[in-house]
Protein backbone atom coordinates (compact mmCIF):
# COMPACT_ATOMS: atom_id res chain seq x y z
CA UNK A 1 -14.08 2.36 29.60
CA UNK A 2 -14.35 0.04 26.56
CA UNK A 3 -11.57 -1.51 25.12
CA UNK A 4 -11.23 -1.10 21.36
CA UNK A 5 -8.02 -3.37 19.94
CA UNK A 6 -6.81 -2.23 16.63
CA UNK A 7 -4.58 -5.03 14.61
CA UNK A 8 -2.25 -3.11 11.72
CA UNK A 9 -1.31 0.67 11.98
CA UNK A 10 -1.37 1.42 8.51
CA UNK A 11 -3.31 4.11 7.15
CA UNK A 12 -6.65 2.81 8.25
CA UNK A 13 -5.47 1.87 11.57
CA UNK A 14 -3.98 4.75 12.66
CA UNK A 15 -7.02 6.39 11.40
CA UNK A 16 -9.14 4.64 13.11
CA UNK A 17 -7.04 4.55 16.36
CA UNK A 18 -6.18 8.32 16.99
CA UNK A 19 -9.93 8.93 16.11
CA UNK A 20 -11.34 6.69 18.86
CA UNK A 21 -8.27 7.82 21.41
CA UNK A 22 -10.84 10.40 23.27
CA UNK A 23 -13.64 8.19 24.08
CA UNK A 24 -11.85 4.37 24.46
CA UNK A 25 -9.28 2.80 26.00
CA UNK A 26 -7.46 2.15 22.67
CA UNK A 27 -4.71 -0.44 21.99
CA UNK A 28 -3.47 -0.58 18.73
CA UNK A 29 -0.91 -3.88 17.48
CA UNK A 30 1.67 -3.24 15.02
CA UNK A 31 4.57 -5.47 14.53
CA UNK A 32 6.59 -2.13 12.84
CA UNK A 33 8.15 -0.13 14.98
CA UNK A 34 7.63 2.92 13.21
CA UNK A 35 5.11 3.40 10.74
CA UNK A 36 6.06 3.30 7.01
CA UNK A 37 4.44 5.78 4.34
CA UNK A 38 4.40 3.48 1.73
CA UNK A 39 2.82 5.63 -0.75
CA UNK A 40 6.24 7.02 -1.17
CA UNK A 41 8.14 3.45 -0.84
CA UNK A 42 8.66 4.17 -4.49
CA UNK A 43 10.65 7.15 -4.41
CA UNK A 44 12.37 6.25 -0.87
CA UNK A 45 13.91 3.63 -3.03
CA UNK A 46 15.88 5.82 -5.92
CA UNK A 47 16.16 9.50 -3.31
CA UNK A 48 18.44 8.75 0.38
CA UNK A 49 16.41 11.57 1.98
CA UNK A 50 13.04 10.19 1.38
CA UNK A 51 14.65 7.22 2.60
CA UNK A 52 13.88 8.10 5.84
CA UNK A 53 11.14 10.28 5.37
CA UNK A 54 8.56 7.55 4.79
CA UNK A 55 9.61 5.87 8.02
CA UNK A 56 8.03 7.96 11.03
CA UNK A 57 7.62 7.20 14.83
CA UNK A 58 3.81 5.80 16.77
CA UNK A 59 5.06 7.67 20.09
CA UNK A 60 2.76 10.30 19.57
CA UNK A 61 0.04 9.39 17.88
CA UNK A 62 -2.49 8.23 21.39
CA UNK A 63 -2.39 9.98 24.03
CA UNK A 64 -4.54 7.84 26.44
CA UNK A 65 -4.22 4.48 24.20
CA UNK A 66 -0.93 2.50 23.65
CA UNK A 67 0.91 0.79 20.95
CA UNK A 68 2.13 -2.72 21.43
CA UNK A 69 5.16 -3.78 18.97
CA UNK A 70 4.46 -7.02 17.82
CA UNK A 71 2.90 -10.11 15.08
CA UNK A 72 -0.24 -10.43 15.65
CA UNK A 73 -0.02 -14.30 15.74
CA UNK A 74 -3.57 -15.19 16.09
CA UNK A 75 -7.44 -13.86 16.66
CA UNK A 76 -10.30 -16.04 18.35
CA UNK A 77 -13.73 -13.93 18.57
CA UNK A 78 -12.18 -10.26 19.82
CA UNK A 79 -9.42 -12.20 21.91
CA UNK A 80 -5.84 -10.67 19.95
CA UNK A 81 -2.58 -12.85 20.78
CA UNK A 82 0.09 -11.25 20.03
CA UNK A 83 4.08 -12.88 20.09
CA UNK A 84 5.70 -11.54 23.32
CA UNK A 85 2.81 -10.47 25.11
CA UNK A 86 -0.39 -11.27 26.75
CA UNK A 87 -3.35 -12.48 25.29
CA UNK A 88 -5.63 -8.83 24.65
CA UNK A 89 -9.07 -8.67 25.26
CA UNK A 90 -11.10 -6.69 23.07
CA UNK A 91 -15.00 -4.94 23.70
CA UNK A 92 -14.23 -3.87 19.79
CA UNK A 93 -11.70 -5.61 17.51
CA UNK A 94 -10.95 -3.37 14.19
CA UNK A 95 -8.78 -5.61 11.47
CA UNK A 96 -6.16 -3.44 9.73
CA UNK A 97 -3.90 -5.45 8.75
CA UNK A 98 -4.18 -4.34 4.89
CA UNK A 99 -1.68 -6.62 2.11
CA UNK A 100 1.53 -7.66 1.38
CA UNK A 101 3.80 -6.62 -1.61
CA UNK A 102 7.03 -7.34 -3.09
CA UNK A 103 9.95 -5.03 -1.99
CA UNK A 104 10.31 -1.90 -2.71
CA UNK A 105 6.67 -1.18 -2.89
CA UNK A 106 6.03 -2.35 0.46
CA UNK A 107 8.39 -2.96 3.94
CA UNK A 108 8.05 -5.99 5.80
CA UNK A 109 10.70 -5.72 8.00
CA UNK A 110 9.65 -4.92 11.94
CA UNK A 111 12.95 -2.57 12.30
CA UNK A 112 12.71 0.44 10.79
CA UNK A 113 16.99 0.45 10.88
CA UNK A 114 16.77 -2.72 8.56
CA UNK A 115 14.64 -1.57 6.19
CA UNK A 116 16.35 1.74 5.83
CA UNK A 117 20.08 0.02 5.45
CA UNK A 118 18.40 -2.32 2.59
CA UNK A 119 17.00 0.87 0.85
CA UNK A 120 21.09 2.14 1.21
CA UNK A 121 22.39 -0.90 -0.43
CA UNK A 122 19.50 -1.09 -3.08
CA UNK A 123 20.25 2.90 -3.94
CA UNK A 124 24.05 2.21 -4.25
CA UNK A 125 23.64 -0.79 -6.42
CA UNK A 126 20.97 1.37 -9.05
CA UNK A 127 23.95 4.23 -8.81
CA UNK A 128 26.38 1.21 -10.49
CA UNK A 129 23.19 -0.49 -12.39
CA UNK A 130 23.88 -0.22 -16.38
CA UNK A 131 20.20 -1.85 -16.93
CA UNK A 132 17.12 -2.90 -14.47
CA UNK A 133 14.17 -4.95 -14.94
CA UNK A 134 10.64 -4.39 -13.94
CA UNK A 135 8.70 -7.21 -14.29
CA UNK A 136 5.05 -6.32 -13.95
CA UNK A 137 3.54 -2.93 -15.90
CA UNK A 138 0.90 -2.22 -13.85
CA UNK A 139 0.30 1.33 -11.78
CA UNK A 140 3.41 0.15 -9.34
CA UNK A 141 5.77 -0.68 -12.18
CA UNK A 142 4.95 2.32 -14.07
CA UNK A 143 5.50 4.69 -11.23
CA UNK A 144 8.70 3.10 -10.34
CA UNK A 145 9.97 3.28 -14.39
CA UNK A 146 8.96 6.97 -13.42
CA UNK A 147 11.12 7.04 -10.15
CA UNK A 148 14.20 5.02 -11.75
CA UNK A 149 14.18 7.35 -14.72
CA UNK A 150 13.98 10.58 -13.12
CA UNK A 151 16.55 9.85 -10.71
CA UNK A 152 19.10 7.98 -12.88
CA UNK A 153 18.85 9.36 -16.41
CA UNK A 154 21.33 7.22 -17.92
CA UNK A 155 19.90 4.08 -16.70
CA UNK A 156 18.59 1.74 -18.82
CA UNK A 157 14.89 0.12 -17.60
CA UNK A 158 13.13 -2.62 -19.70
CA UNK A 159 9.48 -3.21 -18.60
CA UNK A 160 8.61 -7.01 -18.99
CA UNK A 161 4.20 -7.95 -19.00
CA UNK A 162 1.86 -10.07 -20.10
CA UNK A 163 -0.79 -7.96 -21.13
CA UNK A 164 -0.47 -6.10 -24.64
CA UNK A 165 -0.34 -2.75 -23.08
CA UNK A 166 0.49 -0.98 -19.99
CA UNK A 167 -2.00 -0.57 -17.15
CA UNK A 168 -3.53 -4.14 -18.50
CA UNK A 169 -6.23 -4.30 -16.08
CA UNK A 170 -9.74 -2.86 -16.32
CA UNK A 171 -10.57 0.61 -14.99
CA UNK A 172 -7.84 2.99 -16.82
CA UNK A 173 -8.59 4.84 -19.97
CA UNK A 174 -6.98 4.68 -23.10
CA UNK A 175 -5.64 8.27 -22.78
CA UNK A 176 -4.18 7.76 -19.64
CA UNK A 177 -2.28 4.79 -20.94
CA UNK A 178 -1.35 6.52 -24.47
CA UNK A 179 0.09 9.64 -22.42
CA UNK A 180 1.82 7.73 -19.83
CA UNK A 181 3.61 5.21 -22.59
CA UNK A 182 4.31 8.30 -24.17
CA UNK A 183 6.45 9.46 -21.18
CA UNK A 184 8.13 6.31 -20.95
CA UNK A 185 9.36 5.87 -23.85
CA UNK A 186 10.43 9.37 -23.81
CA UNK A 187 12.67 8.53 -21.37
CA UNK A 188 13.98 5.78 -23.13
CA UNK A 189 11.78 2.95 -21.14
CA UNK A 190 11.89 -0.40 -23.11
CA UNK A 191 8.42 -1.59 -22.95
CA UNK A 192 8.08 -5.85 -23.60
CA UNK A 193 4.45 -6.42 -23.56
CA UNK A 194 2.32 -9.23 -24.46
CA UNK A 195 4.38 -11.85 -23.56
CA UNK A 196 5.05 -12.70 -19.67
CA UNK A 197 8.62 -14.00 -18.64
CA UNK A 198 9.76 -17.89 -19.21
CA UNK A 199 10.88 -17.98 -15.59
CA UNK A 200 12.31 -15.15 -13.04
CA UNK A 201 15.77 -14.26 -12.70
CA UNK A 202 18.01 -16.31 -10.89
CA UNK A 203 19.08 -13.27 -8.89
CA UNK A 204 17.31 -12.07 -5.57
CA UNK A 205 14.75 -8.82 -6.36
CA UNK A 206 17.11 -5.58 -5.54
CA UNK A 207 20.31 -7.15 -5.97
CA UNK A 208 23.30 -6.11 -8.36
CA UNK A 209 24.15 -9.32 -10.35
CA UNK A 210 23.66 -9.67 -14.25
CA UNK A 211 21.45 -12.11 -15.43
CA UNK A 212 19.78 -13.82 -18.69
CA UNK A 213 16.51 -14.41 -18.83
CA UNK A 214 13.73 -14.79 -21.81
CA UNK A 215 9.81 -14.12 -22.31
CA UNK A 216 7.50 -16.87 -23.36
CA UNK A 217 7.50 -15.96 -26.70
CA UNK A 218 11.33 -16.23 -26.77
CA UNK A 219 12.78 -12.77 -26.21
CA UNK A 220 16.13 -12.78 -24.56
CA UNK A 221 16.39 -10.21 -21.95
CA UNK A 222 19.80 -8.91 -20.21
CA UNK A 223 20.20 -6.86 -17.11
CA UNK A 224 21.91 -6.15 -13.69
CA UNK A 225 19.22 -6.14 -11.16
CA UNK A 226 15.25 -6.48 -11.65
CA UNK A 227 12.43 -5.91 -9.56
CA UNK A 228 8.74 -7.47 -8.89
CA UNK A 229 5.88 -5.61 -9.49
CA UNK A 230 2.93 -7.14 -8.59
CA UNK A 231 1.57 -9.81 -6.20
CA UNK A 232 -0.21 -7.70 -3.74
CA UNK A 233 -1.17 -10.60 -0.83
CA UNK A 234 -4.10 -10.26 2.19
CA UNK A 235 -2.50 -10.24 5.45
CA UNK A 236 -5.16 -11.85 7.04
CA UNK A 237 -3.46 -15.45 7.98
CA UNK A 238 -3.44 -14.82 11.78
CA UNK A 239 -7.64 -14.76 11.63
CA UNK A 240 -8.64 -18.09 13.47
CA UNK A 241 -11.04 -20.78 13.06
CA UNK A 242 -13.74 -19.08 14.46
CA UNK A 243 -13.77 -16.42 11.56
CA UNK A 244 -13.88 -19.30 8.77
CA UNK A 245 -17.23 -18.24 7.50
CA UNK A 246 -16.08 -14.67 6.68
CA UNK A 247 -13.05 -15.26 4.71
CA UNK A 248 -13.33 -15.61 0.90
CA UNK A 249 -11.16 -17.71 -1.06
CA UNK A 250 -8.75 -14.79 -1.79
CA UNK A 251 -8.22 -14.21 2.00
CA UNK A 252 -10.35 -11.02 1.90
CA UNK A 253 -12.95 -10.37 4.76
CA UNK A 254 -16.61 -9.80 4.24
CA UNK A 255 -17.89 -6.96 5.59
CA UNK A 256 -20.78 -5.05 6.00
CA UNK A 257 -21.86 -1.19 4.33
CA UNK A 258 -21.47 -0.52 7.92
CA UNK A 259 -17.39 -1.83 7.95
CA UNK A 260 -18.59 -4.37 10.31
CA UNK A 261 -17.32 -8.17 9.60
CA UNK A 262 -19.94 -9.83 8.30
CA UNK A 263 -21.66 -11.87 11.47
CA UNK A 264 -19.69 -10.07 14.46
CA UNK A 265 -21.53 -7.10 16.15
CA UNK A 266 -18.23 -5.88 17.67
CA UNK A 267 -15.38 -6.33 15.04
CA UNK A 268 -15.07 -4.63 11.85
CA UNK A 269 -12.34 -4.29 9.55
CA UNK A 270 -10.96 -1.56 7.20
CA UNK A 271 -8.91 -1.04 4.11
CA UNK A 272 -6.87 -3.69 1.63
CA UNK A 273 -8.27 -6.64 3.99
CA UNK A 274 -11.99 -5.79 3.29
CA UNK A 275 -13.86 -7.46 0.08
CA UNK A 276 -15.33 -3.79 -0.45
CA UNK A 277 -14.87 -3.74 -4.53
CA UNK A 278 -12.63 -0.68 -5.55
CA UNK A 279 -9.12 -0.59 -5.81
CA UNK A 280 -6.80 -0.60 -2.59
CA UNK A 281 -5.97 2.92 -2.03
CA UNK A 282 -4.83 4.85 1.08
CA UNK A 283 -8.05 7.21 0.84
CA UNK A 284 -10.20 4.24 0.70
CA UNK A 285 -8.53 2.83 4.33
CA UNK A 286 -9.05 6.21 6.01
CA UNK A 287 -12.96 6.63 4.73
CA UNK A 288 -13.10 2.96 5.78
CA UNK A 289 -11.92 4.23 9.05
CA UNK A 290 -14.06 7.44 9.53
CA UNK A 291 -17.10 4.98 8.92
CA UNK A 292 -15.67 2.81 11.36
CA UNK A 293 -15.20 5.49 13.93
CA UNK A 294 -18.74 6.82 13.75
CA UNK A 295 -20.14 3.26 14.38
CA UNK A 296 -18.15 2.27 17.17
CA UNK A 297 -19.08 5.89 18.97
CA UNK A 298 -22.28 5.35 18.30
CA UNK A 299 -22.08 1.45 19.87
CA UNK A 300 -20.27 3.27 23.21
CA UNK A 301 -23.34 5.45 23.75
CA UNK A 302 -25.84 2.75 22.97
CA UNK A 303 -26.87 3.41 19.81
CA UNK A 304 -26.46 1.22 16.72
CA UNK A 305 -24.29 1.99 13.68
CA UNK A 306 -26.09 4.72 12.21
CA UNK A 307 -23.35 5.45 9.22
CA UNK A 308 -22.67 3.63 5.71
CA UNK A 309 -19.73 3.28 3.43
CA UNK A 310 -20.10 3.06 -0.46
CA UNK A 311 -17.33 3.27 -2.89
CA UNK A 312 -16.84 6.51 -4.33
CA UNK A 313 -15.50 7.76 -8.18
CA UNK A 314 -11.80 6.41 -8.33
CA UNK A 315 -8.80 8.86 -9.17
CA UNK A 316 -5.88 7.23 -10.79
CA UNK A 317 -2.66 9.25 -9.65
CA UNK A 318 0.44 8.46 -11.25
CA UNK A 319 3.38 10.42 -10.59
CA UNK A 320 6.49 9.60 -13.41
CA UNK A 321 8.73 11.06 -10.48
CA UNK A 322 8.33 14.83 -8.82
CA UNK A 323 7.90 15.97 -12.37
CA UNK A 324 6.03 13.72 -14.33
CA UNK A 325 2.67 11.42 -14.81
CA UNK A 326 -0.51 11.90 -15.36
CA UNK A 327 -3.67 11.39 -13.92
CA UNK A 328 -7.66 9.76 -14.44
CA UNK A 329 -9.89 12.27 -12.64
CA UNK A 330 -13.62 11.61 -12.27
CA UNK A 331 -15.80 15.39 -12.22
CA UNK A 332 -18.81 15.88 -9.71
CA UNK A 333 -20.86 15.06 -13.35
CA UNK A 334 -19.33 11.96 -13.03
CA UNK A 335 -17.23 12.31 -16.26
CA UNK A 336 -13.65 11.52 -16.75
CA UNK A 337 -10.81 13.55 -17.94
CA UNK A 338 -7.00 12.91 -18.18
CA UNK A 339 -4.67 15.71 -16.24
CA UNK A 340 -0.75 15.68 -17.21
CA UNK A 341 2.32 16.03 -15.17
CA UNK A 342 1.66 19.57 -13.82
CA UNK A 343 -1.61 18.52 -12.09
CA UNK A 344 -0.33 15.08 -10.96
CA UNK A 345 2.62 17.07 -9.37
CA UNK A 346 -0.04 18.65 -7.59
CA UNK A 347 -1.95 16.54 -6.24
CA UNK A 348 0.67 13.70 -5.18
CA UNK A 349 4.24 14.01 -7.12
CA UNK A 350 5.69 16.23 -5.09
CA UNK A 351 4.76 16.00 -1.37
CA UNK A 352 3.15 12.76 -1.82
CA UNK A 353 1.04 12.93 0.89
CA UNK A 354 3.98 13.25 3.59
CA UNK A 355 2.53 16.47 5.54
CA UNK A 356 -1.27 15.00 5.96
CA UNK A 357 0.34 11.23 7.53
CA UNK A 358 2.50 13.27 9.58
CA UNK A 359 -0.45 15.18 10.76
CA UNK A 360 -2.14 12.34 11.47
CA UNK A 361 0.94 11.22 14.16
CA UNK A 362 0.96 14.60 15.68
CA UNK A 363 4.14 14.73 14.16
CA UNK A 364 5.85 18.18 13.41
């Protein structure tokens, strides 16, 4: 039976794993030992129940394949070595590995008991917090102003960016960012755009313990803890010399419209780590991963890779908490239209996605 060797059991990877569990000897590499939801990170941060919710077990997600706890420390051709084990031999090699981001978006922690006591202490000190920073008012810092303010009303947040206006990249419509400032600032969010900071706190990220600090333009800024929120990172520093060639500068990997790696037959990759150009979304890694799928079972009958991935129209979904946001929805006509907190509740606020991941692990 072939071997396929999945490296990262994010959303794509465990995709892509429990889809291929029926017809390959499947081994998938994940240095967590239980597999974070990090689409809720957010809210696991200000809420002690969702603070283990997000975390959930691998035991039952194969039921012919396994899972091997570990770094992935290095990749040569379809030959995985991973710290603590023997080298792993691969007939198909799928890169998962996805990107890093600054606490409490993302986890980096292997033990799951680690990363929930940090989310304890950081949930305690916001409880005592009279005023946080969020440096960074992009989609992660507004839906953790959302998060911060639902949770603890009387807290005081001050949103620090460079850009003139919230949601400074391309891509989001003016409405969207009109209705979500709106919501902000009825909450009381202090919005300081236009001007980045002079230099970061001199306080670690999550940590009570007031500070000074002052924006470019020379406004003096006060608080008690602060957060960063942005600096999203490829993870793909364990890929060896022999996969020079399909690297770009920003650590991305080139792929294929078939998710293959550009120049490898038997390796493809899926999700944050690809250079397909959309924004990194947990829908993207699992279509990624359904393409992936059909190629690999057409490769184990003989066939070649008969299916094709193309971006699709991009939602914007942006929860202000389980109450508010608001939302950039693309119709089948290809037009756009705003939605407000009712239908962003909907269609992530409130569940956010918990019941379909746990699905996915055969989880109850």
């Amino acid at each position: 039976m072939a071997k396929v060797v999945v490296i990262g059991g994010g959303y794509g990877g465990i995709t892509v794993a429990g889809g291929l569990d029926d017809v390959a000897d499947v081994t998938l590499v994940e240095q967590k030992d239980q597999f974070v939801h990090h689409a809720a990170a957010l809210r696991a941060t200000v809420d002690s129940v969702w603070g283990h919710t997000i975390f959930m077990p691998y035991t039952r997600l194969l039921t012919r394949g396994q899972v091997v706890h570990g770094p992935a420390m290095s990749v040569e051709g379809t030959t995985v070595h991973v710290a603590g084990h023997d080298p792993i031999e691969a007939d198909y090699l799928v890169l998962a590995t996805g990107t890093t981001y600054p606490y409490p978006a993302k986890h980096l922690v292997s033990q799951s008991a680690v990363a929930k006591a940090r989310l304890d202490v950081t949930r305690e000190a916001l409880g005592r917090a009279r005023r946080v920073l969020l440096v960074g008012a992009g989609t992660v810092g507004v839906e953790f102003a959302g998060e911060l303010s639902a949770t603890f009303p009387e807290l005081e947040i001050v949103m620090v960016d460079k850009a003139d206006t919230i949601l400074g990249t391309a891509g989001y419509k003016d409405e969207l960012r009109q209705t979500i400032t709106k919501q902000l600032e009825d909450r009381g969010v202090e919005l300081v755009l236009g001007s980045p900071l002079a230099y970061v706190p001199p306080t670690d990220v999550g940590t009570l313990s007031p500070f000074q600090v002052a924006t470019v333009d020379g406004r003096s800024i006060d608080a008690d803890m602060w957060f960063l929120c942005y600096g999203s990172q490829t993870a793909s520093g364990y890929l060896g010399r022999s996969y020079a060639e399909q690297l770009r500068p920003n650590g991305k990997v080139r792929v294929t419209e078939h998710m293959r790696v550009v120049g490898c037959d038997n390796v493809y990759a899926v999700g944050d780590i690809t250079d397909v150009p959309e924004s990194k979304r947990a829908d993207a890694a699992r279509a990624h991963a359904r393409v992936v799928i059909a190629n690999i079972r057409d490769q184990l009958v003989g066939r070649e890779p008969s299916t094709t991935y193309a971006p699709g129209k991009e939602w914007v979904i942006l929860p202000l908490g389980p109450e508010g946001g608001a939302s950039q929805l693309v119709e089948p006509n290809g037009q756009t239209r705003i939605v407000g907190p009712e239908e962003t509740a909907e269609i992530k606020g409130t569940d956010l996605m918990v019941s379909m991941i746990r699905g996915q692990l055969h989880l109850p």
